[in-house]
PDB file of N, CA and C in Angstrom:
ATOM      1  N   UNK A   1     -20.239  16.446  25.605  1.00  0.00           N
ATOM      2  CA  UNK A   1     -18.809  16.744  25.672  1.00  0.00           C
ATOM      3  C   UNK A   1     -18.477  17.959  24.816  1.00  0.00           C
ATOM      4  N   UNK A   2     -18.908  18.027  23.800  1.00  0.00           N
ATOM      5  CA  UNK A   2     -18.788  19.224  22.633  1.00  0.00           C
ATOM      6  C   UNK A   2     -19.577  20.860  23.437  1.00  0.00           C
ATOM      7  N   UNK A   3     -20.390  20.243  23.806  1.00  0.00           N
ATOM      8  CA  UNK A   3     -21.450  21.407  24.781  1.00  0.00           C
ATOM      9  C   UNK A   3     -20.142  22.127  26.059  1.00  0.00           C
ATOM     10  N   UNK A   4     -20.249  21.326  26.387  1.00  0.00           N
ATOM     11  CA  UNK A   4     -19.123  21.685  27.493  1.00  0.00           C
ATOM     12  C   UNK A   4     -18.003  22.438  27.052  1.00  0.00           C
ATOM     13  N   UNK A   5     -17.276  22.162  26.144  1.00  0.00           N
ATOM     14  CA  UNK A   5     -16.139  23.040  25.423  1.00  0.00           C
ATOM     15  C   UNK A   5     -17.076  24.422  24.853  1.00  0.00           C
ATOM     16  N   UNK A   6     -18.022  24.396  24.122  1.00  0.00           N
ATOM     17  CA  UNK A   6     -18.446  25.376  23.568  1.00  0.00           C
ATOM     18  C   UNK A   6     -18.584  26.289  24.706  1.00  0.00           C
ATOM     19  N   UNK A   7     -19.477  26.143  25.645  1.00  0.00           N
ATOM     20  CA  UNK A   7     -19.919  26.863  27.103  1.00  0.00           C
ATOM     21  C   UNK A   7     -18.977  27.415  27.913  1.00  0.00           C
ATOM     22  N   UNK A   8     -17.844  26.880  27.765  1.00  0.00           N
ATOM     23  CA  UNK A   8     -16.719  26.895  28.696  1.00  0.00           C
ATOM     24  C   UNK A   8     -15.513  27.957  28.645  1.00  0.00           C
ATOM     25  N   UNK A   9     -14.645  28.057  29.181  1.00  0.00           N
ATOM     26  CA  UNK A   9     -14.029  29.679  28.856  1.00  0.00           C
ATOM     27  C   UNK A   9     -12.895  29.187  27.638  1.00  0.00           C
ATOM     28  N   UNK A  10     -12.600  27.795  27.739  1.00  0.00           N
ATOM     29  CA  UNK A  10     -11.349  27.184  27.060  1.00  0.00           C
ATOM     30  C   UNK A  10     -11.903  26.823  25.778  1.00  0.00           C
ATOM     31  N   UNK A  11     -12.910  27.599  25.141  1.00  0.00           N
ATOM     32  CA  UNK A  11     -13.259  27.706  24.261  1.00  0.00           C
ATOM     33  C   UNK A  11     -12.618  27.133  22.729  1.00  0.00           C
ATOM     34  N   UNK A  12     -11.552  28.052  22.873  1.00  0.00           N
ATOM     35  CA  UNK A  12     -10.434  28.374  21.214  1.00  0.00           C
ATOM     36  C   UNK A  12      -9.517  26.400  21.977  1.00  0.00           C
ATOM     37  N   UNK A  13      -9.256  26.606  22.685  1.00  0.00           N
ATOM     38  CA  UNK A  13      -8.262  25.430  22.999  1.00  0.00           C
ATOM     39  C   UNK A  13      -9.258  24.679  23.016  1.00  0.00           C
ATOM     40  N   UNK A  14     -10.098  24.107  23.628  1.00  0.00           N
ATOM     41  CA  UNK A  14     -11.186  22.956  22.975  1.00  0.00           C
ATOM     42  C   UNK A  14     -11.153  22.744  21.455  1.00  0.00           C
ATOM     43  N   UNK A  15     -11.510  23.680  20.586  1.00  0.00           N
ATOM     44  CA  UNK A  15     -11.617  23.335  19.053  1.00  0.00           C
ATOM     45  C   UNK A  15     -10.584  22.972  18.173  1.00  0.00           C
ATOM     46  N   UNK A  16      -8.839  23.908  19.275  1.00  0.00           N
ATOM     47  CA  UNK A  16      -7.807  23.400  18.748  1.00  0.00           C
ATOM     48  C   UNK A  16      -7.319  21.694  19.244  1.00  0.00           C
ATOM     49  N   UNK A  17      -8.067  21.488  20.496  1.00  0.00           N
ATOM     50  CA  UNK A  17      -7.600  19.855  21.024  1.00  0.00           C
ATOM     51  C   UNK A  17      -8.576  19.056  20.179  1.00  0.00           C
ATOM     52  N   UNK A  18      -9.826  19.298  19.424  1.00  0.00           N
ATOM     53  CA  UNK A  18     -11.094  18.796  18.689  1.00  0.00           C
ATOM     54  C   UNK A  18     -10.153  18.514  16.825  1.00  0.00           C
ATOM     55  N   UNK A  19      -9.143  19.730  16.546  1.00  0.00           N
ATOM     56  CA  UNK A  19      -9.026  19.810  15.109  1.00  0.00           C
ATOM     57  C   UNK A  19      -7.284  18.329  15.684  1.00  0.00           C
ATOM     58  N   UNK A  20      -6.556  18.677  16.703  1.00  0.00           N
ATOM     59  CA  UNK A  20      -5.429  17.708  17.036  1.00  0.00           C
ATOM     60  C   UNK A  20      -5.859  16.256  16.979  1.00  0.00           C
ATOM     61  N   UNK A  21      -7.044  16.277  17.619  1.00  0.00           N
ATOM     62  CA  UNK A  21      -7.450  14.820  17.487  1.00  0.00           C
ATOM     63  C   UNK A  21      -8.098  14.238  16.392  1.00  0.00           C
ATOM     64  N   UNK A  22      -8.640  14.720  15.679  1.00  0.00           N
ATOM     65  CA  UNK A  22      -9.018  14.585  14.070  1.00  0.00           C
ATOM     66  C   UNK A  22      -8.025  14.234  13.316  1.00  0.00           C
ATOM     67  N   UNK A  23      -7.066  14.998  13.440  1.00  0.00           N
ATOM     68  CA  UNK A  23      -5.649  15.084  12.920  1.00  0.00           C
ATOM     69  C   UNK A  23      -5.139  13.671  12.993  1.00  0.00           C
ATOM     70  N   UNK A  24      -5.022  13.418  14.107  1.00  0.00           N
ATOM     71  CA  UNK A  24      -4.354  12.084  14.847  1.00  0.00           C
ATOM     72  C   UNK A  24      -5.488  10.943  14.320  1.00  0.00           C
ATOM     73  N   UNK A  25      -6.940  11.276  14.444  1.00  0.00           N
ATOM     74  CA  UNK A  25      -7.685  10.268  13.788  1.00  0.00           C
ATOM     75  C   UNK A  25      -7.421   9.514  12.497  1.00  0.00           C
ATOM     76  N   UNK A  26      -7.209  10.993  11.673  1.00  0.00           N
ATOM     77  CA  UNK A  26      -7.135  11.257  10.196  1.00  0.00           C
ATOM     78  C   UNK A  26      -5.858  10.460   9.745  1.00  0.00           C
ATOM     79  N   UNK A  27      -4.845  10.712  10.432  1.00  0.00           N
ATOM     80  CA  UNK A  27      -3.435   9.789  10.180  1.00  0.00           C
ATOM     81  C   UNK A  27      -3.191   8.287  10.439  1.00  0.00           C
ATOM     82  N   UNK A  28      -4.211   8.077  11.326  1.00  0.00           N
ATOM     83  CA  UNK A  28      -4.317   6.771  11.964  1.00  0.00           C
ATOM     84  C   UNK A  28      -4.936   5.779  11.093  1.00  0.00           C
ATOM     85  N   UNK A  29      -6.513   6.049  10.547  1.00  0.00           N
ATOM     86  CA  UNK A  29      -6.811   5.483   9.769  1.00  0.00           C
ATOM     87  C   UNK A  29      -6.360   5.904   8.299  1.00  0.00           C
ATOM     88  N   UNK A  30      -5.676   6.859   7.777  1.00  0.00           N
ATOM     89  CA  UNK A  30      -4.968   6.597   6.349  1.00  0.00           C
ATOM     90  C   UNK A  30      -4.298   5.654   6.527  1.00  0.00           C
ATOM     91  N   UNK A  31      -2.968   5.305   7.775  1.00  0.00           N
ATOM     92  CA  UNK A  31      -2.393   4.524   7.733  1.00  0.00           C
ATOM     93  C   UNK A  31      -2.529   2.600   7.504  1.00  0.00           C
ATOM     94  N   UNK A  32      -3.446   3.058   8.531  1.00  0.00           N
ATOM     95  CA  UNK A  32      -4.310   1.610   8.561  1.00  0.00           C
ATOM     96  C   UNK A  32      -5.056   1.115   7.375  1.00  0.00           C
ATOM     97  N   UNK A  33      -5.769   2.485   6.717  1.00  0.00           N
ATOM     98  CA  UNK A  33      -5.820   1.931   4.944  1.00  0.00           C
ATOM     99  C   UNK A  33      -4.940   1.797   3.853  1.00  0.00           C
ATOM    100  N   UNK A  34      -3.736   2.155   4.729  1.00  0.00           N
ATOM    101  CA  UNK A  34      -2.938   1.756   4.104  1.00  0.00           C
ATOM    102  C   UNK A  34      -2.386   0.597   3.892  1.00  0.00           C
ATOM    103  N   UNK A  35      -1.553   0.139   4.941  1.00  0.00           N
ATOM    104  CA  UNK A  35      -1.550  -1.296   5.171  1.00  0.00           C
ATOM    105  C   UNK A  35      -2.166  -2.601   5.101  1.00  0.00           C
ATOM    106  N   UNK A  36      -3.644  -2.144   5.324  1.00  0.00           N
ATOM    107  CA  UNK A  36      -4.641  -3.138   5.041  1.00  0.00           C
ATOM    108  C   UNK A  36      -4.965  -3.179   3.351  1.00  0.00           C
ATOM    109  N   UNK A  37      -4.663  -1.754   2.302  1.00  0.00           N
ATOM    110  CA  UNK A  37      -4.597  -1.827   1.346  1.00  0.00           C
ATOM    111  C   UNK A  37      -3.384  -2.857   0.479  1.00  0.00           C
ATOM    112  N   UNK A  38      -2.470  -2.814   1.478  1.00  0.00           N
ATOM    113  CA  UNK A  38      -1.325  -3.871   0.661  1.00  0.00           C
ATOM    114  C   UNK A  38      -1.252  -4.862   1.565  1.00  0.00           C
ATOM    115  N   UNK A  39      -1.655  -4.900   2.977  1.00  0.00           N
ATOM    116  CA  UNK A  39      -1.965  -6.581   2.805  1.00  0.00           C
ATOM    117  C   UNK A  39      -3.152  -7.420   1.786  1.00  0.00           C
ATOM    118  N   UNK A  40      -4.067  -6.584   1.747  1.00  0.00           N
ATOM    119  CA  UNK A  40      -5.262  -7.036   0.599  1.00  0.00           C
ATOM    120  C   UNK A  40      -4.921  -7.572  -0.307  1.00  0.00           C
ATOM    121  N   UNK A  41      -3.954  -6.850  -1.363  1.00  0.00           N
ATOM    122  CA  UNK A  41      -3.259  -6.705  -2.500  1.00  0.00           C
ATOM    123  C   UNK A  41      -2.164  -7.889  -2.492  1.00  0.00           C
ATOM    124  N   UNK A  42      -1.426  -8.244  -1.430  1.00  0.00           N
ATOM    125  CA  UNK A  42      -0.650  -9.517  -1.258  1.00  0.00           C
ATOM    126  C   UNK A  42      -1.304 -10.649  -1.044  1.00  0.00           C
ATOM    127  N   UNK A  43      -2.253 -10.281  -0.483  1.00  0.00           N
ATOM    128  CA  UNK A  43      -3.422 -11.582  -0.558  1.00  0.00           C
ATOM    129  C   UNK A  43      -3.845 -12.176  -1.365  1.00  0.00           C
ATOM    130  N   UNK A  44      -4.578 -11.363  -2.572  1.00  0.00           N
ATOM    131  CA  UNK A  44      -5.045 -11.478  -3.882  1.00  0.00           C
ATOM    132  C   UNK A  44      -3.911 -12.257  -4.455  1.00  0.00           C
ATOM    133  N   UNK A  45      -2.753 -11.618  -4.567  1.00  0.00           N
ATOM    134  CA  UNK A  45      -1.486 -11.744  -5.323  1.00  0.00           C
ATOM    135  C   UNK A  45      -1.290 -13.390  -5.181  1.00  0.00           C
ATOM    136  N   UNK A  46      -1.548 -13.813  -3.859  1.00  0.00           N
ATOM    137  CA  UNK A  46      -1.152 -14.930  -3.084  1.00  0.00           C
ATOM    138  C   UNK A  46      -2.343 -16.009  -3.917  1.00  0.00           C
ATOM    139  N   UNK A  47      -3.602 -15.878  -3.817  1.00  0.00           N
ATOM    140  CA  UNK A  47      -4.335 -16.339  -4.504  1.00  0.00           C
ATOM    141  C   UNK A  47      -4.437 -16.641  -5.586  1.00  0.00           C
ATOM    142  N   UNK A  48      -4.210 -15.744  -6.420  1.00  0.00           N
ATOM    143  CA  UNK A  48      -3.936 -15.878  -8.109  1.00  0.00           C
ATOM    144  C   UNK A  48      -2.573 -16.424  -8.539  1.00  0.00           C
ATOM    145  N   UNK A  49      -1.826 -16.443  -7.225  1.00  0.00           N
ATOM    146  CA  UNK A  49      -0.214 -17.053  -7.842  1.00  0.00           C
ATOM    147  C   UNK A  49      -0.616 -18.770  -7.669  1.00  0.00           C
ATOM    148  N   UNK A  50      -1.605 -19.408  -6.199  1.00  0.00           N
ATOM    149  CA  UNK A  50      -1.752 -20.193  -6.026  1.00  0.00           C
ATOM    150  C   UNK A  50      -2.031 -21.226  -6.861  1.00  0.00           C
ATOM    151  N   UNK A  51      -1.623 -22.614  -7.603  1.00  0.00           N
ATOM    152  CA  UNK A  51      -1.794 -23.672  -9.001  1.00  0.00           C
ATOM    153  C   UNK A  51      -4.133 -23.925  -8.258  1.00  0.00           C
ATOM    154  N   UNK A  52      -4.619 -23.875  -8.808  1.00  0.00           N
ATOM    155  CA  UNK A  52      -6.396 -24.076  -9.246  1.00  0.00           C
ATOM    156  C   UNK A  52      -5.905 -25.632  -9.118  1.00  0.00           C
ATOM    157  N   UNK A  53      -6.820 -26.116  -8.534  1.00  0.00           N
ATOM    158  CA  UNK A  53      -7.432 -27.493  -8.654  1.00  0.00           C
ATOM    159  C   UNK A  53      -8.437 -27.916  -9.271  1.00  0.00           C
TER     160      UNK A  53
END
């Protein structure tokens, strides 16, 4: 797939649709480490608030 863009006349727009989707990758999973970072963190929270038997 990468071969094909390189070879191809749509060259510059391949690497710019290659850096858009990175982009979109890149935001997707910050987000998602995000969230999963403070559900984690409420979890824990949830645990340690919980009375030990």
């Amino acid at each position: 797939m990468v071969g094909e863009y390189v070879k191809g006349e749509n060259n510059w727009t391949g690497l710019v649709g290659w850096g858009v989707t990175a982009a979109i990758a890149g935001s997707l999973g910050s987000l998602f480490g995000l969230f999963f970072g403070l559900f984690w963190a409420l979890y824990c929270d949830r645990l340690v608030l919980q009375p030990q038997f």
